[in-house]
C-alpha atoms as a PDB file:
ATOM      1  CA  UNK A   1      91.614  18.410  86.351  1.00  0.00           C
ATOM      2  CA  UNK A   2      94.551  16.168  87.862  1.00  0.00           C
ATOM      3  CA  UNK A   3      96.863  14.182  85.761  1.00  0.00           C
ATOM      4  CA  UNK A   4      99.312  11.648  87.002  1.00  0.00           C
ATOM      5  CA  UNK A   5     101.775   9.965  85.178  1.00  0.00           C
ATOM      6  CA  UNK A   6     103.533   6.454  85.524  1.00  0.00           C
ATOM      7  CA  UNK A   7     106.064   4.305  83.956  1.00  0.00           C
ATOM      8  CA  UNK A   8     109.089   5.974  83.841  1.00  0.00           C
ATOM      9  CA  UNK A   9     112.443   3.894  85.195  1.00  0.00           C
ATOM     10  CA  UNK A  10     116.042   3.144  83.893  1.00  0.00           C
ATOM     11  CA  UNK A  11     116.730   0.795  80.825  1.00  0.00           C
ATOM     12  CA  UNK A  12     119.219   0.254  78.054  1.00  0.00           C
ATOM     13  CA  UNK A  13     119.829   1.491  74.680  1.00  0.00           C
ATOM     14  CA  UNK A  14     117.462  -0.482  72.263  1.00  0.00           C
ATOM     15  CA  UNK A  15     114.608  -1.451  74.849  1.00  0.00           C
ATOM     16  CA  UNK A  16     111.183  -0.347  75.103  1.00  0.00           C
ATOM     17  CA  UNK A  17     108.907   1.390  77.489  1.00  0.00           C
ATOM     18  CA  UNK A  18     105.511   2.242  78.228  1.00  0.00           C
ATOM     19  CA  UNK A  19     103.937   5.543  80.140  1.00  0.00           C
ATOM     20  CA  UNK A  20     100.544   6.239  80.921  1.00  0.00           C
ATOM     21  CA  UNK A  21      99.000   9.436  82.095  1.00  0.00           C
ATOM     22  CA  UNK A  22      95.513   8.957  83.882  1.00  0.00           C
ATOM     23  CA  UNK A  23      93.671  11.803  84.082  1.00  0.00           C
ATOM     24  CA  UNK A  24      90.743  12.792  87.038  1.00  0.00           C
ATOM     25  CA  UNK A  25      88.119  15.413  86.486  1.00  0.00           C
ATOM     26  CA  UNK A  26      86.686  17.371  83.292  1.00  0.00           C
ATOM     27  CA  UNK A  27      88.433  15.480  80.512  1.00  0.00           C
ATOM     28  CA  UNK A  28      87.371  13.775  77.821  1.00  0.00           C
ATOM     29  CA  UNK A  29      87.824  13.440  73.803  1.00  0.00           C
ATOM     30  CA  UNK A  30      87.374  17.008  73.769  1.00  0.00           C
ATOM     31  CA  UNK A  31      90.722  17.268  75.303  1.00  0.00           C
ATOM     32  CA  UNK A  32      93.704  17.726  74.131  1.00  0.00           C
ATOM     33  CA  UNK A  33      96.477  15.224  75.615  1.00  0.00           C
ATOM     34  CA  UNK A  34      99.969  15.515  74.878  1.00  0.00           C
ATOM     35  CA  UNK A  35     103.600  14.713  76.110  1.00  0.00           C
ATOM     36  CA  UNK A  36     106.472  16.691  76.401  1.00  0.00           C
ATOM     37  CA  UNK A  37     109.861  15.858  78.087  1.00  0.00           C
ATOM     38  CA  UNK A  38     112.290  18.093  79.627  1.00  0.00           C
ATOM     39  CA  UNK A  39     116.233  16.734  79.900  1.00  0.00           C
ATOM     40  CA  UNK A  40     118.648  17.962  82.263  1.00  0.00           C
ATOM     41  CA  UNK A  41     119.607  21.545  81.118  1.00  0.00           C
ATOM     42  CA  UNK A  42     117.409  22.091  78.227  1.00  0.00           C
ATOM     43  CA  UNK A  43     113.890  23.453  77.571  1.00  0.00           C
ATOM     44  CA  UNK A  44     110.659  21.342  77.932  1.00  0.00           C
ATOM     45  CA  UNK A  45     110.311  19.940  74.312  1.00  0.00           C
ATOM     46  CA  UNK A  46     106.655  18.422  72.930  1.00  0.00           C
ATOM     47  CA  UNK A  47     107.201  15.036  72.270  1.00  0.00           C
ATOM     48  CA  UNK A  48     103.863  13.420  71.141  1.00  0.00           C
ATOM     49  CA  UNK A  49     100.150  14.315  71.156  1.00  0.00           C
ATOM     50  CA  UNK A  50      96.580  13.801  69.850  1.00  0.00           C
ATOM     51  CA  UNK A  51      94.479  17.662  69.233  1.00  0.00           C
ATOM     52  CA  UNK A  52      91.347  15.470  70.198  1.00  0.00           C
ATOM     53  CA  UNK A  53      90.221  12.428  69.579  1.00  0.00           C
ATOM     54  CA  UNK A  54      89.473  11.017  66.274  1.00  0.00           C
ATOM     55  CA  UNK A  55      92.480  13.458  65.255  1.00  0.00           C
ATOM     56  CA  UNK A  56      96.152  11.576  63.495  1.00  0.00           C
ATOM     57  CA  UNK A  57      98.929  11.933  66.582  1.00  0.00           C
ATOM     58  CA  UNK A  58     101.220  14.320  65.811  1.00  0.00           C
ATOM     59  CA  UNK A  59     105.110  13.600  66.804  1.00  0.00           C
ATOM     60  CA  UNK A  60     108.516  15.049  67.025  1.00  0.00           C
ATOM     61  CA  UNK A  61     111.220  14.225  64.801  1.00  0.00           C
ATOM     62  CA  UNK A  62     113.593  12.863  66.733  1.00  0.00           C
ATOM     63  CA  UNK A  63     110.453  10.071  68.033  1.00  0.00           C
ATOM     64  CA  UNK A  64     108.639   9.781  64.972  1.00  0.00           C
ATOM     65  CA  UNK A  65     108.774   6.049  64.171  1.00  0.00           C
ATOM     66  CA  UNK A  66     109.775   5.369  67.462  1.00  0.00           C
ATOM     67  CA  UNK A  67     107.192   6.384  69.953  1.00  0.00           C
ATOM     68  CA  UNK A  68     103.156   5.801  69.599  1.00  0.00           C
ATOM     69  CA  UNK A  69     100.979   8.035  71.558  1.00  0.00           C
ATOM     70  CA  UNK A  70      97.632   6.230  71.945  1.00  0.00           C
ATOM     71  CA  UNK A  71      94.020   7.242  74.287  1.00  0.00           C
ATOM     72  CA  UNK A  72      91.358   5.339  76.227  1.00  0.00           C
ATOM     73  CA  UNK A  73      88.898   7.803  76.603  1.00  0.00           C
ATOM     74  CA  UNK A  74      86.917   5.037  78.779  1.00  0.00           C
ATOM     75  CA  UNK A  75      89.987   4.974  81.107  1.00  0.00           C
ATOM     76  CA  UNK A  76      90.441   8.291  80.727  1.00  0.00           C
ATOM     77  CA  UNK A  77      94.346   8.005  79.940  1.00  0.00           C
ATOM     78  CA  UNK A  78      97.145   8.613  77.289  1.00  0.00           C
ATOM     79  CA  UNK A  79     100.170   6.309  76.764  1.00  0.00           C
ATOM     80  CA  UNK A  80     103.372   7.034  75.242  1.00  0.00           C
ATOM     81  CA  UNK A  81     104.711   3.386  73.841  1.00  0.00           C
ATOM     82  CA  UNK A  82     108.329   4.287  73.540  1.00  0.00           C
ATOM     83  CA  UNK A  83     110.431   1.618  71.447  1.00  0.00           C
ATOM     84  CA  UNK A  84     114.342   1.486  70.505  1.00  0.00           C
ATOM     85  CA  UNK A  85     115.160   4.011  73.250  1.00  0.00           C
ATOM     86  CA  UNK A  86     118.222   5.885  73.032  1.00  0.00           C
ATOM     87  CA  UNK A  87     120.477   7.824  75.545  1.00  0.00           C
ATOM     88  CA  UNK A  88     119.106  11.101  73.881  1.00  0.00           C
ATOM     89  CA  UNK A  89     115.850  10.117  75.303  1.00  0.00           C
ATOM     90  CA  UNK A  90     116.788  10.315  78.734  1.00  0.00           C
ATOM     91  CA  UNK A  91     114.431  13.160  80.382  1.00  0.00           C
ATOM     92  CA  UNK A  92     111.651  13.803  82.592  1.00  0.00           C
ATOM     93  CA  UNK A  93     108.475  13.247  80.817  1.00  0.00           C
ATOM     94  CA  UNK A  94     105.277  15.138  81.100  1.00  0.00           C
ATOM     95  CA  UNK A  95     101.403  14.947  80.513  1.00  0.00           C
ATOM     96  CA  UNK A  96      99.735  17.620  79.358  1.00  0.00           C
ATOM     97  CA  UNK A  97      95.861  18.468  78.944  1.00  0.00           C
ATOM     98  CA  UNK A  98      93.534  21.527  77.728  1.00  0.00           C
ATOM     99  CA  UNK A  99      90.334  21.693  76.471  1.00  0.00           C
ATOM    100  CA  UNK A 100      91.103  25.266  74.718  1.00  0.00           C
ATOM    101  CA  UNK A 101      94.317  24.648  72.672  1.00  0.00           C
ATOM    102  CA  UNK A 102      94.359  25.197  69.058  1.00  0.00           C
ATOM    103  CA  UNK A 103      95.517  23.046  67.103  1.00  0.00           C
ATOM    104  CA  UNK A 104      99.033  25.340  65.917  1.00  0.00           C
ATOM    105  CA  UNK A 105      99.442  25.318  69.469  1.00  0.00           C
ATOM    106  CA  UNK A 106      99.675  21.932  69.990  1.00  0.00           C
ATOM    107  CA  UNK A 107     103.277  21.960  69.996  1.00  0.00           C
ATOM    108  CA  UNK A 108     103.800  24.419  72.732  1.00  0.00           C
ATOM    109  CA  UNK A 109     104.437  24.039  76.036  1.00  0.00           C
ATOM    110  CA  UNK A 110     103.164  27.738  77.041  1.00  0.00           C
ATOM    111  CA  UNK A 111      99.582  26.642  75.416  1.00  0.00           C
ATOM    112  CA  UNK A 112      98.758  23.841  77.995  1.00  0.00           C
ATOM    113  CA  UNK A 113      96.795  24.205  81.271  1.00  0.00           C
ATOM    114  CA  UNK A 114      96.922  21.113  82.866  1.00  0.00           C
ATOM    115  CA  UNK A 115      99.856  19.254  83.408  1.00  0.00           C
ATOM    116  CA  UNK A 116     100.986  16.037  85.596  1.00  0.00           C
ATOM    117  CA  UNK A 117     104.123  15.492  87.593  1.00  0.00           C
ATOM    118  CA  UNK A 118     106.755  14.141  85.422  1.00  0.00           C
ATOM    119  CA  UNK A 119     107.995  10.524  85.175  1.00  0.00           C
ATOM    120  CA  UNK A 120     111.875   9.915  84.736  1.00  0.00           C
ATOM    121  CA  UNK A 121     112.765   7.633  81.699  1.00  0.00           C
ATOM    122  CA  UNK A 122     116.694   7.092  82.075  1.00  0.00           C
ATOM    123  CA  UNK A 123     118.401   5.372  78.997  1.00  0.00           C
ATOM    124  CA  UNK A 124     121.785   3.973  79.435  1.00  0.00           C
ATOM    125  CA  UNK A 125     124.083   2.852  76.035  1.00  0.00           C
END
């Protein structure tokens, strides 16, 4: 399984952003997909994520109203719709996949299998 995200780039406070995560392999709606981001000198932090599909996306505070995390299973991808971006947002962000994780785990990093390369949001004020 192989998962490459896009999307990332600089913009200013207020503006809004897409990212997509396609994914290659043994995925489907069996699969858990999720994002996490990771900002200069802090921990990787889960961001966003659907258990499987047909499940409600679960978010972080500090996104929740904010950001929608949507799937195509056809295209086998995940977006992260990010809207009113702030400078606290500015981070690498990461896909994430497994087709084991339960769903108390869906928050942690440590629980994930499959990840793709990181795309770099950068939010100027």
């Amino acid at each position: 399984v192989q998962l490459q995200a896009s999307g990332g780039g600089l913009v200013q406070a207020g503006d809004s952003l897409r990212l997509s995560c396609t994914t290659s392999g043994r995925t489907g709606s069996a699969y858990t997909m999720t994002w996490f981001r990771q900002a200069p000198g802090k921990d990787r932090e889960f961001v966003g994520g659907i258990f499987r599909t047909g499940y409600t996306p679960s978010y972080a505070d500090s996104v929740k109203g904010r950001f929608t995390v949507s799937r195509d299973n056809t295209r086998k991808t995940i977006y992260l719709q990010m809207t009113d971006l702030r400078p606290e947002d500015t981070a690498v962000y990461y896909c994430a996949a497994s087709s084991t994780i339960i769903l108390s785990r869906l928050r942690s990093a440590s629980a994930y299998n499959y990840w793709g390369q990181g795309t770099e949001v950068t939010v100027s004020s």
